[in-house]
C-alpha atoms as a PDB file:
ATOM      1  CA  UNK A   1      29.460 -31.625 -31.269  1.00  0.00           C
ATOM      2  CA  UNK A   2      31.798 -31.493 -34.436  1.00  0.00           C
ATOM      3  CA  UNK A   3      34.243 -33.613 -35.710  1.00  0.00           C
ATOM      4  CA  UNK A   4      37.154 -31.146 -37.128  1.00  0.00           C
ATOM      5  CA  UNK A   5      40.323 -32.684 -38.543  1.00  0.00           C
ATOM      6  CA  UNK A   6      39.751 -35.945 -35.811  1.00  0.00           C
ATOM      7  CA  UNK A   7      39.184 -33.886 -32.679  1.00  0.00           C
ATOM      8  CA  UNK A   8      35.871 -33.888 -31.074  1.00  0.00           C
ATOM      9  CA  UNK A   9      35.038 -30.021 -30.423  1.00  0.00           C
ATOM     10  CA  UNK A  10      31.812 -28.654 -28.793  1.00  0.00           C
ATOM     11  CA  UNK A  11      31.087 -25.515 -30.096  1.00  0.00           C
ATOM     12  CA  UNK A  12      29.985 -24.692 -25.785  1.00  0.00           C
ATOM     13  CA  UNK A  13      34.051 -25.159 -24.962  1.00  0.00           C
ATOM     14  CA  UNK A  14      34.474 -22.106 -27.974  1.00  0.00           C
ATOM     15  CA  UNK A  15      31.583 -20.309 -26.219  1.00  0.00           C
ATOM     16  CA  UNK A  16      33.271 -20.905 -22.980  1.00  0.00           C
ATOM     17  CA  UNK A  17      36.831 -19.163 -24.114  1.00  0.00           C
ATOM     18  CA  UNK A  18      35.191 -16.389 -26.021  1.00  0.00           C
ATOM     19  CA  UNK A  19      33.195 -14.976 -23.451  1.00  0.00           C
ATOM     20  CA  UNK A  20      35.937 -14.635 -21.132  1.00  0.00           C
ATOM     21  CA  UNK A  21      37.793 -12.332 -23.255  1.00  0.00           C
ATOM     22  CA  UNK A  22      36.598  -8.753 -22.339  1.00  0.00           C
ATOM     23  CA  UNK A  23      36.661  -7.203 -26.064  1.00  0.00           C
ATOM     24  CA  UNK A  24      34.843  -9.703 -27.101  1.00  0.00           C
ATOM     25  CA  UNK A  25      31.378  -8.685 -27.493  1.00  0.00           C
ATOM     26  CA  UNK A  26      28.074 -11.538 -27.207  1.00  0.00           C
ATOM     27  CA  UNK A  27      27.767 -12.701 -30.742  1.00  0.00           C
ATOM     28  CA  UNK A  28      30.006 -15.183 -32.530  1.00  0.00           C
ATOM     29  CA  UNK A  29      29.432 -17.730 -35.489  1.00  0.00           C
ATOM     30  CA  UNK A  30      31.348 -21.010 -35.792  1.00  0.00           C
ATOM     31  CA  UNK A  31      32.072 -21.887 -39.743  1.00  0.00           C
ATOM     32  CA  UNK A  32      33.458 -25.361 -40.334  1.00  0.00           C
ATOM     33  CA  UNK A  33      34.815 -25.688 -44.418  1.00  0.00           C
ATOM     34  CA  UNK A  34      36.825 -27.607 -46.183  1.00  0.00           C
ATOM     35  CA  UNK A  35      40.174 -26.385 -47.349  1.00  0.00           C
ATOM     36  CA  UNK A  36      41.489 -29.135 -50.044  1.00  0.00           C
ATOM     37  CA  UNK A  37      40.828 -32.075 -47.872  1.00  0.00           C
ATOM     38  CA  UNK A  38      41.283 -30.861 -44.512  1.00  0.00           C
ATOM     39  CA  UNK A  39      38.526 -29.187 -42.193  1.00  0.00           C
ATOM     40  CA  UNK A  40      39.305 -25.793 -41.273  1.00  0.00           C
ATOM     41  CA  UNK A  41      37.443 -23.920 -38.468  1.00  0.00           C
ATOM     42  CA  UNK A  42      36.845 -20.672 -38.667  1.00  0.00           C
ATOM     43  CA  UNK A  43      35.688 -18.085 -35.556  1.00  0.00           C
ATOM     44  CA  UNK A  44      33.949 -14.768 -36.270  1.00  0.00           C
ATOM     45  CA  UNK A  45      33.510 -12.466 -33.665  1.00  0.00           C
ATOM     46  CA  UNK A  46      32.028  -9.162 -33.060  1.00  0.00           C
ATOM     47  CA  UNK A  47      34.511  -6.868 -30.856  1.00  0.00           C
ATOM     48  CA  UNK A  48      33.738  -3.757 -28.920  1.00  0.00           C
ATOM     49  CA  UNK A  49      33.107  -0.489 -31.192  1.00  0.00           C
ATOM     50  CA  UNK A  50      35.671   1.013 -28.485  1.00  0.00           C
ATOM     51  CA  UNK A  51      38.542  -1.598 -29.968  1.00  0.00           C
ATOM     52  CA  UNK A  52      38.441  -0.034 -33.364  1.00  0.00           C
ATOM     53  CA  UNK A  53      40.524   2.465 -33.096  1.00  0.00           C
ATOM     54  CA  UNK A  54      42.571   2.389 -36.164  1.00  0.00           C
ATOM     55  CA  UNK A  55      45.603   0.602 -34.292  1.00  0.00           C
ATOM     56  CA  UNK A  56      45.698  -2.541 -36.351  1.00  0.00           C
ATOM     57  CA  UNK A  57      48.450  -4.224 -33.750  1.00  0.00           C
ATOM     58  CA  UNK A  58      45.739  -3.389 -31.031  1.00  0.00           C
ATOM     59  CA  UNK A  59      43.509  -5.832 -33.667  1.00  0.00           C
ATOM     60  CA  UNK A  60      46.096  -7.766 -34.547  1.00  0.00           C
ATOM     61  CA  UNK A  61      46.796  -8.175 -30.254  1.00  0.00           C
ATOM     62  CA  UNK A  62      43.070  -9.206 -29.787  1.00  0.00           C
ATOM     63  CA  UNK A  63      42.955 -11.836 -32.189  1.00  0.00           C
ATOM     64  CA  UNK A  64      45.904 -13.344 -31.426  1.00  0.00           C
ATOM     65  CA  UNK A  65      44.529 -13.660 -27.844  1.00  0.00           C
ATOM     66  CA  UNK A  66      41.448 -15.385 -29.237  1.00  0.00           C
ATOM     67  CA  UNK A  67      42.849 -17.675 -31.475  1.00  0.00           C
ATOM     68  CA  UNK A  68      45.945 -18.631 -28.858  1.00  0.00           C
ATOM     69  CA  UNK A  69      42.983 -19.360 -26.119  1.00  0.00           C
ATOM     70  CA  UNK A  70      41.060 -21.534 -28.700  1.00  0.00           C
ATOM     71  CA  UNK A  71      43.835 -23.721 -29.550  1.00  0.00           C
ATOM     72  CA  UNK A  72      44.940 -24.218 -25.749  1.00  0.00           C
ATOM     73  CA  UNK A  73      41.115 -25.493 -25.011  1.00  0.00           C
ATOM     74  CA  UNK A  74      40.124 -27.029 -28.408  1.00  0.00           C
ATOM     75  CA  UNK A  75      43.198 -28.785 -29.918  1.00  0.00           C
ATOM     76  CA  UNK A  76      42.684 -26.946 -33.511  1.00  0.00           C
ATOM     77  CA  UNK A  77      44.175 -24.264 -34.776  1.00  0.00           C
ATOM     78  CA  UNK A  78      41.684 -21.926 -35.645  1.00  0.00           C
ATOM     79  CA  UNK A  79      40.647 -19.078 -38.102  1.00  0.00           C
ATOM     80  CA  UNK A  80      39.394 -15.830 -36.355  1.00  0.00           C
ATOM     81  CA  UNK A  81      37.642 -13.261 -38.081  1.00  0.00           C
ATOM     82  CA  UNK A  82      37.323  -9.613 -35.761  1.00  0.00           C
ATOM     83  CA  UNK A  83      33.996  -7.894 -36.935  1.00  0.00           C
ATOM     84  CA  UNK A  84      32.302  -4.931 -35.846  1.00  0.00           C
ATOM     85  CA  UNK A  85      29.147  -4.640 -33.662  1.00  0.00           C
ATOM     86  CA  UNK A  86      26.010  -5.834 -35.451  1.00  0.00           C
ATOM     87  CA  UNK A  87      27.543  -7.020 -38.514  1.00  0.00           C
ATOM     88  CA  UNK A  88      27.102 -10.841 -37.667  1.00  0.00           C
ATOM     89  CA  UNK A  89      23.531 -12.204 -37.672  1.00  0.00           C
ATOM     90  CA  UNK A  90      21.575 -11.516 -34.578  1.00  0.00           C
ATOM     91  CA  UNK A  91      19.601 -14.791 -33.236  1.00  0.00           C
ATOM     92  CA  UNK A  92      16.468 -14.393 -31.216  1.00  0.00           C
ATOM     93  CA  UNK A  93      16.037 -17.584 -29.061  1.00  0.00           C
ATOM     94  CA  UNK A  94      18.064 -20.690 -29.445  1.00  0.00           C
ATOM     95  CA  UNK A  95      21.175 -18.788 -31.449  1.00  0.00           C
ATOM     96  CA  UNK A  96      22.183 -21.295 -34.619  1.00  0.00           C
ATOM     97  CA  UNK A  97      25.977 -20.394 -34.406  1.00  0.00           C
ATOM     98  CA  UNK A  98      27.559 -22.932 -35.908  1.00  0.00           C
ATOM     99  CA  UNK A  99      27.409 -23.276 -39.868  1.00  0.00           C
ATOM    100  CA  UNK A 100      29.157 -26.522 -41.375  1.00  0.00           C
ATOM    101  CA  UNK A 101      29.743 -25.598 -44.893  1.00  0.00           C
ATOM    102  CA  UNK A 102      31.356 -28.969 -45.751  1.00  0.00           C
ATOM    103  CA  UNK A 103      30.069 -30.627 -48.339  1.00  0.00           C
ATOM    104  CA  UNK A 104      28.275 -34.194 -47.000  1.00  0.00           C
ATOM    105  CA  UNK A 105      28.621 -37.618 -49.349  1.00  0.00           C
END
């Protein structure tokens, strides 16, 4: 679970909207940072080779979708970052998808 801005968020609930979003492909990364002294959350996801087409509203269109179903199940407004197939690290195993980059006191 992470704390983000006061709101309890499980990274399985951003899991859970991701995957039901058909250009999404299978591998994502959760980054939590700190943006002056608020936590910020951003989502990077790899989409479908067939979804880059050089239409940037079709892009713009799919993230949109992501980052309006995020915020209707998590509560925070979110960062999301489209990337192409392969470019995010590949897990074998347990995948270690969430990376808190906030700096601990």
């Amino acid at each position: 679970m992470l704390i983000i801005g006061g709101v309890n968020v499980f990274p399985s609930q951003i899991e859970e909207v991701i995957m039901r979003i058909p250009e999404v492909g299978t591998n994502y990364q959760i980054h939590v940072t700190k943006d002056g002294q608020l936590d910020k959350l951003i989502v990077k996801v790899e989409i479908y080779s067939k979804m880059f087409t050089g239409d940037y509203r079709q892009l713009d269109a799919i993230k949109g979708k992501i980052k309006d179903e995020l915020r209707a199940a998590i509560i925070i407004n979110p960062v999301v970052e489209l990337h192409e197939p392969g470019s995010l690290p590949a897990f074998e195993g347990k995948a270690q998808r969430v990376v808190d980059l906030r700096v601990k006191l």
